[in-house]
Protein backbone atom coordinates (compact mmCIF):
# COMPACT_ATOMS: atom_id res chain seq x y z
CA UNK A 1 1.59 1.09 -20.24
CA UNK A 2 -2.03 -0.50 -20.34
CA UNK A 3 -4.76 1.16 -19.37
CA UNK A 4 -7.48 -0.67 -17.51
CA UNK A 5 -10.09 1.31 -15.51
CA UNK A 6 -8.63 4.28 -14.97
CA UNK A 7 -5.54 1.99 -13.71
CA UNK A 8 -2.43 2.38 -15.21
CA UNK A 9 -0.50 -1.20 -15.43
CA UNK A 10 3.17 -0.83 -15.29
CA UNK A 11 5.99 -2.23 -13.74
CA UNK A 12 5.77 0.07 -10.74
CA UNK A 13 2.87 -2.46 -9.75
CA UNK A 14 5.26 -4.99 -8.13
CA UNK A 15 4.00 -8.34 -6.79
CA UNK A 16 5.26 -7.01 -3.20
CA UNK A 17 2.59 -3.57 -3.68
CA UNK A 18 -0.38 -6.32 -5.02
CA UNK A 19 0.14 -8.17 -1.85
CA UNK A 20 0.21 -5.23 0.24
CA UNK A 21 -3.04 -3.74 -1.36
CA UNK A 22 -4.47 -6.94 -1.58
CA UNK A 23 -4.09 -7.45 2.53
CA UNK A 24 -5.28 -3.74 3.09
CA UNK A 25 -9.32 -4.14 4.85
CA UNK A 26 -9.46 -0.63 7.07
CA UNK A 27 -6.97 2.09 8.25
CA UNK A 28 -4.06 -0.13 9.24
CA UNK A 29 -0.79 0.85 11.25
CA UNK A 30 2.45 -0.28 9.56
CA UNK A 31 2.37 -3.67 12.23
CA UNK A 32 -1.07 -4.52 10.96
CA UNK A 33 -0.18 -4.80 7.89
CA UNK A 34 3.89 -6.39 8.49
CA UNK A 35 1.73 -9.06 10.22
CA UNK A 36 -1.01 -9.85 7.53
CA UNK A 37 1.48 -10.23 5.86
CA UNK A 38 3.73 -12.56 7.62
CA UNK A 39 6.69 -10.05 7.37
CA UNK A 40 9.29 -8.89 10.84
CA UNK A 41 11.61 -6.85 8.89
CA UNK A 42 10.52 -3.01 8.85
CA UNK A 43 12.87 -1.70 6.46
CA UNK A 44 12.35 -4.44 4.31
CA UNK A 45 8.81 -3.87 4.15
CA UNK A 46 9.03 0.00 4.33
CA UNK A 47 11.48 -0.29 0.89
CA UNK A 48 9.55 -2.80 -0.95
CA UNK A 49 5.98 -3.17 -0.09
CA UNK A 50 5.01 0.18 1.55
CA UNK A 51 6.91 3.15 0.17
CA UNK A 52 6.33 2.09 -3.64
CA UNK A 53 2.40 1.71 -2.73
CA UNK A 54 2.25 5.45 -1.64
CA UNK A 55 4.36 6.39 -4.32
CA UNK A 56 2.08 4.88 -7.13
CA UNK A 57 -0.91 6.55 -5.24
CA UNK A 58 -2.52 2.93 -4.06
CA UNK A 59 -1.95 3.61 -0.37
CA UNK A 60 -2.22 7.16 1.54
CA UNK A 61 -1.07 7.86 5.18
CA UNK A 62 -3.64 9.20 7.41
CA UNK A 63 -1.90 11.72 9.07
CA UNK A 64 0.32 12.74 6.34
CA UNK A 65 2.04 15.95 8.01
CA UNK A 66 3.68 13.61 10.45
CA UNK A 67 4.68 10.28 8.49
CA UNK A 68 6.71 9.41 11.79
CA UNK A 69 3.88 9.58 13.67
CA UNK A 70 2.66 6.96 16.18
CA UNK A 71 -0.44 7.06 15.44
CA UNK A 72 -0.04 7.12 12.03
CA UNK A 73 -2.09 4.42 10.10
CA UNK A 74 -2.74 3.52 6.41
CA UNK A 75 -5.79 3.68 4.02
CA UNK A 76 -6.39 2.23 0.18
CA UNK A 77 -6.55 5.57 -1.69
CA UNK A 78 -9.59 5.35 -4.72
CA UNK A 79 -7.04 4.15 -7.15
CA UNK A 80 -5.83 1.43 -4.58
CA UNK A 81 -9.67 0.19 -4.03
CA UNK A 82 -9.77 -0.04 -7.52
CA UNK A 83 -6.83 -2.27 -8.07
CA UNK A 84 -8.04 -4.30 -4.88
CA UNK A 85 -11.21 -5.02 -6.75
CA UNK A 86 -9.27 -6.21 -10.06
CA UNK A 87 -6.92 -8.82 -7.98
């Protein structure tokens, strides 16, 4: 593990999570971002690009209590601005 900034670089930072962070401008529902980045399948997405970038702590769910929410949209967390700014 290499630490850069207060950024931890391991293999938990998959190319999938970059793109996803890297797309992120504002609070963004889970369509936003799917369509940024060109994607249709939710599960897909969810599984590979979303879940692992709340996980590492790059991306944090507004309402948080209610993850099935909605209204529920999607913010770059400190450590996720960060790692926006290094790709």
């Amino acid at each position: 593990m290499v630490k850069t900034d207060d950024i931890y670089t391991t293999p938990q930072v998959t190319p999938q999570v970059e793109k996803l962070i890297a797309t992120v401008e504002r609070e963004m529902t889970r369509s936003e971002l799917m369509d940024a980045l060109l994607l249709k399948d939710r599960m897909h997405f969810s599984r590979d690009y979303l879940q692992p970038a709340i996980e590492t702590g790059f991306l944090e769910m507004t309402i948080p209590e209610k993850p099935r929410s909605g209204n529920q949209r999607y913010r770059l967390t400190d450590k996720g601005r960060r790692l926006q700014e290094e790709l």
